[in-house]
C-alpha atoms as a PDB file:
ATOM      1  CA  UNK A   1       0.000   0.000   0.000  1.00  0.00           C
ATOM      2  CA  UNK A   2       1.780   3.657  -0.888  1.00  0.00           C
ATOM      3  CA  UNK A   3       2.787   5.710   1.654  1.00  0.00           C
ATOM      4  CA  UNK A   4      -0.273   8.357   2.659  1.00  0.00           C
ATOM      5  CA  UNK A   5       0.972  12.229   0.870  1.00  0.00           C
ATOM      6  CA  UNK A   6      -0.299  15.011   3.255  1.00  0.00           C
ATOM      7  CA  UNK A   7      -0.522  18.250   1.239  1.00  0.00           C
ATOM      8  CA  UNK A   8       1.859  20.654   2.346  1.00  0.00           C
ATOM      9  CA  UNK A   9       2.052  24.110   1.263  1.00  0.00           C
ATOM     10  CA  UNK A  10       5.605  25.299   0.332  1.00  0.00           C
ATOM     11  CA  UNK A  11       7.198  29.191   0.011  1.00  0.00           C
ATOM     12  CA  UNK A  12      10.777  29.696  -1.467  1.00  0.00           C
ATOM     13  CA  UNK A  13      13.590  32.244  -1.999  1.00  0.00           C
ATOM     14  CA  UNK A  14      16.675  32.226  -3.995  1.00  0.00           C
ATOM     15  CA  UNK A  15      19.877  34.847  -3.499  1.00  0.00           C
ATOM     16  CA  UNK A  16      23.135  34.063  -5.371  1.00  0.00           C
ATOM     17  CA  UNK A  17      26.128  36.707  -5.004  1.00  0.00           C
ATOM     18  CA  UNK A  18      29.314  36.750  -6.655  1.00  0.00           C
ATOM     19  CA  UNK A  19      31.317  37.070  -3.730  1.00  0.00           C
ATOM     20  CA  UNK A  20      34.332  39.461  -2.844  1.00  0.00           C
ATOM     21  CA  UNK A  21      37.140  37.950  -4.295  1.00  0.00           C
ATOM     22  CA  UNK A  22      36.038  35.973  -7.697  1.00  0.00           C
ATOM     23  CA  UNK A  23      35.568  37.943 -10.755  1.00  0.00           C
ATOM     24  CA  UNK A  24      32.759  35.064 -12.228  1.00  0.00           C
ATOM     25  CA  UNK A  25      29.906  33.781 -10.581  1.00  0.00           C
ATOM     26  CA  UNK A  26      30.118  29.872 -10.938  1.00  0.00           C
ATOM     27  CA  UNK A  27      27.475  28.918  -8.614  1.00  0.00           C
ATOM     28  CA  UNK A  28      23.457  28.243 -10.268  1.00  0.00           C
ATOM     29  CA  UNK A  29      20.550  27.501  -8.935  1.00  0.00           C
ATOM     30  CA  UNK A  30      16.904  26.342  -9.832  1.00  0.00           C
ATOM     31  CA  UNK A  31      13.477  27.288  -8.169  1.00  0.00           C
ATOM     32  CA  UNK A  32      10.794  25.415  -9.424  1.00  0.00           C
ATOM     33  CA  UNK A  33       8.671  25.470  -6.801  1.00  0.00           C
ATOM     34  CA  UNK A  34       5.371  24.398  -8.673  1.00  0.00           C
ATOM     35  CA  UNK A  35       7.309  21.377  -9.541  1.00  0.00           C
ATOM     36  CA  UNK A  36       8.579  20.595  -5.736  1.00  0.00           C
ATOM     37  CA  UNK A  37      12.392  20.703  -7.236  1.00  0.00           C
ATOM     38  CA  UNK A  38      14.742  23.071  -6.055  1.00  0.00           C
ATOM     39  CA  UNK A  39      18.755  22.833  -7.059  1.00  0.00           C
ATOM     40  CA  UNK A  40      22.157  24.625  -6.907  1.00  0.00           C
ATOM     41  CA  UNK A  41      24.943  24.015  -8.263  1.00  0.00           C
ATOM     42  CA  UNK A  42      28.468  25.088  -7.570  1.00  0.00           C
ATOM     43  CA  UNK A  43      31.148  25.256 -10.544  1.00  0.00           C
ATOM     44  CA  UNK A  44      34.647  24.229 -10.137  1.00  0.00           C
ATOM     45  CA  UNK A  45      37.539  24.330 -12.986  1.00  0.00           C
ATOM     46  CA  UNK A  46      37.967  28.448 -13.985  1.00  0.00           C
ATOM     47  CA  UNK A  47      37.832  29.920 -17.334  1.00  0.00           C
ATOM     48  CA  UNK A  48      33.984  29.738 -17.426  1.00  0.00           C
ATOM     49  CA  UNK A  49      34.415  25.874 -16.887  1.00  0.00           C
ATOM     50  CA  UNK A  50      32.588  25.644 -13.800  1.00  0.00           C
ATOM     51  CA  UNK A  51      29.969  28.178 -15.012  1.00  0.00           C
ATOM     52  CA  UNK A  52      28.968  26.446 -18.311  1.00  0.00           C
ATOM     53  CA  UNK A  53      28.935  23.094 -15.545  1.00  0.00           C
ATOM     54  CA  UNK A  54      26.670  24.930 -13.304  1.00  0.00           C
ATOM     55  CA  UNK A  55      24.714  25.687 -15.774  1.00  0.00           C
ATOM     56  CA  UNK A  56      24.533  23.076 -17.528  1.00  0.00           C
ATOM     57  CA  UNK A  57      22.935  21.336 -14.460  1.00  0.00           C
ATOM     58  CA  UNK A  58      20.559  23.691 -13.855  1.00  0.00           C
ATOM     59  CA  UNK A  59      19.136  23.583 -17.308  1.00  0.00           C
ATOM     60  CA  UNK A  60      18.838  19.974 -17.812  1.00  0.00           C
ATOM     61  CA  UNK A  61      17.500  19.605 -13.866  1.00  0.00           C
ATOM     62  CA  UNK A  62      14.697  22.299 -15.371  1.00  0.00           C
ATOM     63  CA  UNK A  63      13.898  20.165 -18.440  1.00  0.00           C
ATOM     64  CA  UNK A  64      13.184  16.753 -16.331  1.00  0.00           C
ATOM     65  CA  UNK A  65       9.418  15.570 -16.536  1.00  0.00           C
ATOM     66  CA  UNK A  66       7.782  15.661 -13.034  1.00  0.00           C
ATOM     67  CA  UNK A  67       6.038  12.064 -13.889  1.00  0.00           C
ATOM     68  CA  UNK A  68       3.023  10.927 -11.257  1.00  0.00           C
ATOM     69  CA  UNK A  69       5.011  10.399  -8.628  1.00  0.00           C
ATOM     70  CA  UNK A  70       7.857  11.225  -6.115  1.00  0.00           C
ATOM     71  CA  UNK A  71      10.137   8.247  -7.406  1.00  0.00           C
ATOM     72  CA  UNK A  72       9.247   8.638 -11.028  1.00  0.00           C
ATOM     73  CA  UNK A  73      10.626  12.508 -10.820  1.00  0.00           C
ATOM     74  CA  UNK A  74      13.797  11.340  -9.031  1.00  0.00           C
ATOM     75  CA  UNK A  75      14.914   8.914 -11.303  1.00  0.00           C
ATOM     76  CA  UNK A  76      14.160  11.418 -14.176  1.00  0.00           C
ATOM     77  CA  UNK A  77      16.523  14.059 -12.286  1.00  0.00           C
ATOM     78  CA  UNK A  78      18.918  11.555 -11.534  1.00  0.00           C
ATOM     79  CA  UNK A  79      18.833  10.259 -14.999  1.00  0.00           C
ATOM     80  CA  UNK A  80      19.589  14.104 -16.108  1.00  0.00           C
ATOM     81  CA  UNK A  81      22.474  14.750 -13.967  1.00  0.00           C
ATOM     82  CA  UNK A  82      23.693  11.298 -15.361  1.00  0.00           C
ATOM     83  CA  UNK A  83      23.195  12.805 -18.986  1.00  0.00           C
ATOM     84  CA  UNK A  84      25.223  15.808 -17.939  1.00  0.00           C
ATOM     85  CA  UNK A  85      27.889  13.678 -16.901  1.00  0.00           C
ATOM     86  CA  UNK A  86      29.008  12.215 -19.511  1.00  0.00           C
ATOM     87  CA  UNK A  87      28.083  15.450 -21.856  1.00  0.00           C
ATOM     88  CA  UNK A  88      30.858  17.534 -19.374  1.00  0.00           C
ATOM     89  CA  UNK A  89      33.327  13.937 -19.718  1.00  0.00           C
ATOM     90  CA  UNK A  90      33.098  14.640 -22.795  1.00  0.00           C
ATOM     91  CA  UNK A  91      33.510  18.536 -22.825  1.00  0.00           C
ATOM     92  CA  UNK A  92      36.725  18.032 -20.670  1.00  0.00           C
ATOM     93  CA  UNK A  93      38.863  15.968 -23.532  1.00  0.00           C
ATOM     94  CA  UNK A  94      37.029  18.349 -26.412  1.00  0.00           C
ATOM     95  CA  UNK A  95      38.844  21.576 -24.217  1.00  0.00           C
ATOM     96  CA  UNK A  96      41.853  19.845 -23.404  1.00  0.00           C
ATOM     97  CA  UNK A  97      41.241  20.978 -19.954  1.00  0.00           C
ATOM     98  CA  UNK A  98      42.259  18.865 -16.712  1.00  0.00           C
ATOM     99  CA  UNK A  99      38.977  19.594 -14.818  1.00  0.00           C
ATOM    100  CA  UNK A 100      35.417  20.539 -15.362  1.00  0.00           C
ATOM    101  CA  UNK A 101      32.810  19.572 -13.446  1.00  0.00           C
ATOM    102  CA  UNK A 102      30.102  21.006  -9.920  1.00  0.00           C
ATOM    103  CA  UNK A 103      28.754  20.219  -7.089  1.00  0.00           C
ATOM    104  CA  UNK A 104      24.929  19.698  -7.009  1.00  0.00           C
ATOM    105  CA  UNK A 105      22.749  19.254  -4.593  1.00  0.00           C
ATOM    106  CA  UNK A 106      18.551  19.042  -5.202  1.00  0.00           C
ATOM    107  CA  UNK A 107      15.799  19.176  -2.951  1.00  0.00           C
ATOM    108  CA  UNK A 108      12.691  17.741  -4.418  1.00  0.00           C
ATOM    109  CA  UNK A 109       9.105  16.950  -3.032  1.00  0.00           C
ATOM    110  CA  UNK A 110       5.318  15.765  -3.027  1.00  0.00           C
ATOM    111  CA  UNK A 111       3.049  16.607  -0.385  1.00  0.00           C
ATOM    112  CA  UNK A 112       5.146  15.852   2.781  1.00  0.00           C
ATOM    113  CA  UNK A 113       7.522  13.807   1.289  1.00  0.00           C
ATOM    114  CA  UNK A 114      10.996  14.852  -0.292  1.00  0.00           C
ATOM    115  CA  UNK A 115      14.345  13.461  -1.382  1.00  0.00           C
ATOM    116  CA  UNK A 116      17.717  14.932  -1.659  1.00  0.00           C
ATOM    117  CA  UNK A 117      20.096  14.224  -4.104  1.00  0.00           C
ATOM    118  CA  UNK A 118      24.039  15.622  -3.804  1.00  0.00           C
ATOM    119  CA  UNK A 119      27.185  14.889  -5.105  1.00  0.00           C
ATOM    120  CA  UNK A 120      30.336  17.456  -3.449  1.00  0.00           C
ATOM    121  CA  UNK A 121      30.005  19.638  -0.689  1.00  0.00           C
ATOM    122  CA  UNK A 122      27.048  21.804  -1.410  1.00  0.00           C
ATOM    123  CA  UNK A 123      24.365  21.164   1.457  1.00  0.00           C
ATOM    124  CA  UNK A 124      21.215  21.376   2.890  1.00  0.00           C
ATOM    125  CA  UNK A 125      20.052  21.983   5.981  1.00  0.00           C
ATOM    126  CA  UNK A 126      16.932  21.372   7.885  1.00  0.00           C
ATOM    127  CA  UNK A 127      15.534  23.845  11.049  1.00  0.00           C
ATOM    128  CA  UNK A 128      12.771  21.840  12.866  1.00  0.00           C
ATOM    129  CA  UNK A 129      11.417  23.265  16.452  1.00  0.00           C
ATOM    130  CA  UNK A 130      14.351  25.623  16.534  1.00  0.00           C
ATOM    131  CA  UNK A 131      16.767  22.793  16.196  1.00  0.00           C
ATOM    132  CA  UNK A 132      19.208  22.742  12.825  1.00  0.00           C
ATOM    133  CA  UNK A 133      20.288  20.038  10.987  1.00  0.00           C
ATOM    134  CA  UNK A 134      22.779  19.112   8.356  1.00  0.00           C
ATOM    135  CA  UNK A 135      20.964  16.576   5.864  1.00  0.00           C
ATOM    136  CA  UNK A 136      23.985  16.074   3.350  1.00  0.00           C
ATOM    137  CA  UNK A 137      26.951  14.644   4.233  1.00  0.00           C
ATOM    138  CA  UNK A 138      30.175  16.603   1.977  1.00  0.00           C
ATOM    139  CA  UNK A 139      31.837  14.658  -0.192  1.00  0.00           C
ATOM    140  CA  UNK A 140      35.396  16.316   0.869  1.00  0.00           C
ATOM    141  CA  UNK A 141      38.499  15.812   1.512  1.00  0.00           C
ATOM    142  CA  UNK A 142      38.290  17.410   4.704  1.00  0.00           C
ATOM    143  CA  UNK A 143      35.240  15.590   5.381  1.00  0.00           C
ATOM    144  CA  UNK A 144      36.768  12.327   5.577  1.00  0.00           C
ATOM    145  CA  UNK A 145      39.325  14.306   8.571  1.00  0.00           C
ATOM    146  CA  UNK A 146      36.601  15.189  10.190  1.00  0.00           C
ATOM    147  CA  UNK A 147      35.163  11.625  10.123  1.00  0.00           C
ATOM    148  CA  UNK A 148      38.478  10.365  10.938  1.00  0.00           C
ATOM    149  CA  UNK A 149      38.438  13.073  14.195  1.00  0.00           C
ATOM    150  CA  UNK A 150      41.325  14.658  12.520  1.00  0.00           C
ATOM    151  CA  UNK A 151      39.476  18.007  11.858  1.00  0.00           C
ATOM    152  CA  UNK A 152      36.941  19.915  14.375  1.00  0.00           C
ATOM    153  CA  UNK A 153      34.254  21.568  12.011  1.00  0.00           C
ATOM    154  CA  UNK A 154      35.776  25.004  12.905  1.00  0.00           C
ATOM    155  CA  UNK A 155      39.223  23.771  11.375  1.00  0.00           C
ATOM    156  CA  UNK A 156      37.901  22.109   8.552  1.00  0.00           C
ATOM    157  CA  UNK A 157      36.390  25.474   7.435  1.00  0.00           C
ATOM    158  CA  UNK A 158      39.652  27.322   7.032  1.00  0.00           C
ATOM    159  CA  UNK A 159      42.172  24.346   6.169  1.00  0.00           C
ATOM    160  CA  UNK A 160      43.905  24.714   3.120  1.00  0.00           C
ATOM    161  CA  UNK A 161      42.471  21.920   1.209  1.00  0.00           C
ATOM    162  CA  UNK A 162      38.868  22.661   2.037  1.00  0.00           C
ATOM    163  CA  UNK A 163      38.132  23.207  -1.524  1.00  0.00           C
ATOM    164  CA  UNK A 164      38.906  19.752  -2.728  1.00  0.00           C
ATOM    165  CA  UNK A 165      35.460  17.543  -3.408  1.00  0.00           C
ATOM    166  CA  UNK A 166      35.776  14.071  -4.086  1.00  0.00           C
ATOM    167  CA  UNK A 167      32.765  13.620  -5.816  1.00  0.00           C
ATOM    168  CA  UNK A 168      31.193  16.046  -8.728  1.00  0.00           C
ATOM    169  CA  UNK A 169      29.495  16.316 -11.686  1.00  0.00           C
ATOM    170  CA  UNK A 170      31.936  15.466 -14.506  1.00  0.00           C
ATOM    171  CA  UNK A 171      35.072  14.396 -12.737  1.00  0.00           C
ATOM    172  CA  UNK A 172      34.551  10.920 -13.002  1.00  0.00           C
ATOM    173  CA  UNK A 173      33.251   8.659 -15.699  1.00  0.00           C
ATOM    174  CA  UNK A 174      30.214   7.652 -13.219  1.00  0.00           C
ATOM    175  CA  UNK A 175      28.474   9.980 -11.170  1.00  0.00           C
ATOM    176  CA  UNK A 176      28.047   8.582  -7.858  1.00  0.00           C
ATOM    177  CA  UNK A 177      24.986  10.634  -5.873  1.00  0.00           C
ATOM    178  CA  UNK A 178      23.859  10.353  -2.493  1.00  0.00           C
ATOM    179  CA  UNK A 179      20.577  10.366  -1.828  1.00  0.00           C
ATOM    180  CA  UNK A 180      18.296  10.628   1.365  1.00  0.00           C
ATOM    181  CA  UNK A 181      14.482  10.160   1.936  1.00  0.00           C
ATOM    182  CA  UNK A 182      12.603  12.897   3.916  1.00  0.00           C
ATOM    183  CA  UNK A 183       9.429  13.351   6.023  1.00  0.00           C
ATOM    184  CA  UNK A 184       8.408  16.942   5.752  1.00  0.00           C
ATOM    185  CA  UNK A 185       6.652  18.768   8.564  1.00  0.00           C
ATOM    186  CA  UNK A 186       4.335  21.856   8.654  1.00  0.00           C
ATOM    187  CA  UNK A 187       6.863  24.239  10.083  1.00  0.00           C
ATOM    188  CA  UNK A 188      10.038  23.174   8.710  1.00  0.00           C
ATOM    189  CA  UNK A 189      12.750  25.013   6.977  1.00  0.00           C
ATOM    190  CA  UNK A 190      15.154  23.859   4.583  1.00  0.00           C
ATOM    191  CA  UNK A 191      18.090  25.591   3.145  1.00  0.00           C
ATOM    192  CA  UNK A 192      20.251  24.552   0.156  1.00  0.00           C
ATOM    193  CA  UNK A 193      23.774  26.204   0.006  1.00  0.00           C
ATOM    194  CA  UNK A 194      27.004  26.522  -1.716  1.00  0.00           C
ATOM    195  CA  UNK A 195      29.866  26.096   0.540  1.00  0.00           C
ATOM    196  CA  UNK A 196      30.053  30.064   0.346  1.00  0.00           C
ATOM    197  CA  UNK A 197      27.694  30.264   2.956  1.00  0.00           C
ATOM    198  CA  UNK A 198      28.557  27.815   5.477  1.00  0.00           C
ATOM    199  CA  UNK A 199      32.152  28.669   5.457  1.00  0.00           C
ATOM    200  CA  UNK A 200      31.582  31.787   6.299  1.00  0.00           C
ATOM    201  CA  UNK A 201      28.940  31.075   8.528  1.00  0.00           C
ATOM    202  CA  UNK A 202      28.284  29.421  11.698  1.00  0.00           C
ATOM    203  CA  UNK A 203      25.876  27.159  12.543  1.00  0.00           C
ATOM    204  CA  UNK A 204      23.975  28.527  15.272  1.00  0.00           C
ATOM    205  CA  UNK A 205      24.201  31.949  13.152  1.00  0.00           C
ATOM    206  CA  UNK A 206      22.623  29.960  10.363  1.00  0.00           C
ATOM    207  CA  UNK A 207      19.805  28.864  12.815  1.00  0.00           C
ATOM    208  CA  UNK A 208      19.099  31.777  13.643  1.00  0.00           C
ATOM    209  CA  UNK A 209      18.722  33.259  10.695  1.00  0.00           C
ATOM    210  CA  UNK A 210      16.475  30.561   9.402  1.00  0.00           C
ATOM    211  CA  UNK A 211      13.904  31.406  12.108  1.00  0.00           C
ATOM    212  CA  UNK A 212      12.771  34.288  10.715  1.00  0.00           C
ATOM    213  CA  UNK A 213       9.225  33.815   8.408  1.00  0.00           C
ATOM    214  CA  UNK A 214      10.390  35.376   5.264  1.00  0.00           C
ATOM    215  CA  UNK A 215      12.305  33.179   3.204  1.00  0.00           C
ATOM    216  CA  UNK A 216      13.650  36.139   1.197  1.00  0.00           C
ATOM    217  CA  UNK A 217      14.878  38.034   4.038  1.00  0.00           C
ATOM    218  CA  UNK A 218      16.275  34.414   5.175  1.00  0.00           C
ATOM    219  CA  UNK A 219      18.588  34.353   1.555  1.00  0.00           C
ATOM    220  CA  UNK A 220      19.283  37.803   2.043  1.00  0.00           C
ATOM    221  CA  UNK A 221      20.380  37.826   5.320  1.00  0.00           C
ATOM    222  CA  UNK A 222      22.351  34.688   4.433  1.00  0.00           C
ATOM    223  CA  UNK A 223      24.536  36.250   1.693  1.00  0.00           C
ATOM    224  CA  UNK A 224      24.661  39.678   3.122  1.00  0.00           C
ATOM    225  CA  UNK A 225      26.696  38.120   6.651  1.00  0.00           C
ATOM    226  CA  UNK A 226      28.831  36.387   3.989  1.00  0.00           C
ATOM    227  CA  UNK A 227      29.958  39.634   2.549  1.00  0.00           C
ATOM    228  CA  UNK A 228      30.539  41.315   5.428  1.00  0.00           C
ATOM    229  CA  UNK A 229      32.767  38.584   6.328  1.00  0.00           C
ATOM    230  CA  UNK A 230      34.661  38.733   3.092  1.00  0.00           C
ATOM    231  CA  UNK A 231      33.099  35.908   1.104  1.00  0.00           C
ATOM    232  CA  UNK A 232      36.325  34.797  -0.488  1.00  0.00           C
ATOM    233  CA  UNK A 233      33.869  32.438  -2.773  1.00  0.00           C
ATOM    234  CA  UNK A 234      30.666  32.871  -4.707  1.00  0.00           C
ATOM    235  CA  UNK A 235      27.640  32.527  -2.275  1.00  0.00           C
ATOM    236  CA  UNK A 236      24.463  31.120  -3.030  1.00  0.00           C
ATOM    237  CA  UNK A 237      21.186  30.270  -0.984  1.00  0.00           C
ATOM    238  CA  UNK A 238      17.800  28.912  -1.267  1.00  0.00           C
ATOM    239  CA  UNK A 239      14.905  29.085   1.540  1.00  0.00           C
ATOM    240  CA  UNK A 240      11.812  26.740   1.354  1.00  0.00           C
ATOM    241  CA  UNK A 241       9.410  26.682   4.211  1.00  0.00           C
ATOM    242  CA  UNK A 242       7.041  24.092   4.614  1.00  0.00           C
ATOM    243  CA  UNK A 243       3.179  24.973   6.515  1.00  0.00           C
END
């Protein structure tokens, strides 16, 4: 028998900022809110690289058919960021380049149910009863310190190989996502990021900003602490609050 789908109502927000420090804007992101699907993705390989990536993403994310059903839409999004993949592969040895590829991490639901799909160390983030949450799990190289207990979070954010993912889109011949079933509440907030935000950002700062009812002074508020602390990378947020 299928799982019962409550309707839940859903309100979003999207703020992307080029930062302090870069000169391009590598980081896009998708709100299709009447679909349930919401996506960024964060470039990596300069030159435009990781912005035709990001986009790239983006676009073909936008382009999947919704289907009847929660699992019919996921394969179809998974099945697109496979399809980029291999198009970016491809890309790479027409450019003679050594690296192209993005993070990407999607948020997509119907009624109260949602999955998350990621590959790098974009994130989201869930605020339930005042309590925040990291759902994603970075695919990083100072992720795996931190596992190890090598790395405190604090650290992790400012060591010198924080940049390095080991999974993306296009860096390998197979994309390997993670993936995460969710129950979503009346009252919760979710927040996908670029790593702009949370490494310039602490947690309980990104709590607190989340508690606030307006999703699009929540992305604001988000990116304008970022600048004011630098924001050495490109910073991009999206807000979607369930009632």
């Amino acid at each position: 028998m299928p799982a019962l789908v409550e309707t839940v109502h859903y309100r979003s927000a999207c703020f992307s900022h080029v930062g302090m420090v870069r000169q391009i804007n590598e980081d896009a992101f998708l709100e299709l809110a009447q679909n349930g699907l919401w996506a960024i993705a964060d470039g990596m390989g300069g030159h435009a690289a990781g912005d035709y990536v990001a986009n790239l993403i983006v676009d073909s994310l936008r382009r999947a058919i919704p289907g009847d059903s929660l699992f019919t839409y996921t394969g179809a999004l998974r099945e697109a960021l496979g399809r980029v993949n291999a198009s970016v592969r491809k890309e790479t040895l027409h450019r003679g380049v050594s690296v192209m590829g993005s993070t990407v991490v999607l948020l997509v639901v119907q009624g109260n149910r949602g999955v998350c799909l990621w590959a790098g160390d974009s994130r989201l983030y869930r605020l339930r009863d005042g309590h925040l949450q990291r759902i994603s799990r970075d695919h990083s190289y100072v992720q795996s310190l931190q596992d190890s207990g090598l790395l405190s979070e604090a650290q992790a954010r400012v060591h010198p190989h924080a940049n390095i993912v080991t999974r993306a889109v296009g860096v390998q011949d197979t994309l390997d996502l993670a993936a995460i079933d969710l129950k979503i509440l009346p009252g919760d907030t979710w927040l996908l990021c670029s790593d702009g935000v949370n490494k310039t950002t602490e947690d309980h700062e990104i709590r607190d900003v989340l508690g606030h009812p307006d999703p699009w002074q929540v992305v604001r508020s988000l990116v304008h602490l970022g600048l004011t602390r630098g924001a050495p990378d490109n910073i991009t947020a999206i807000v979607v609050k369930a009632s």
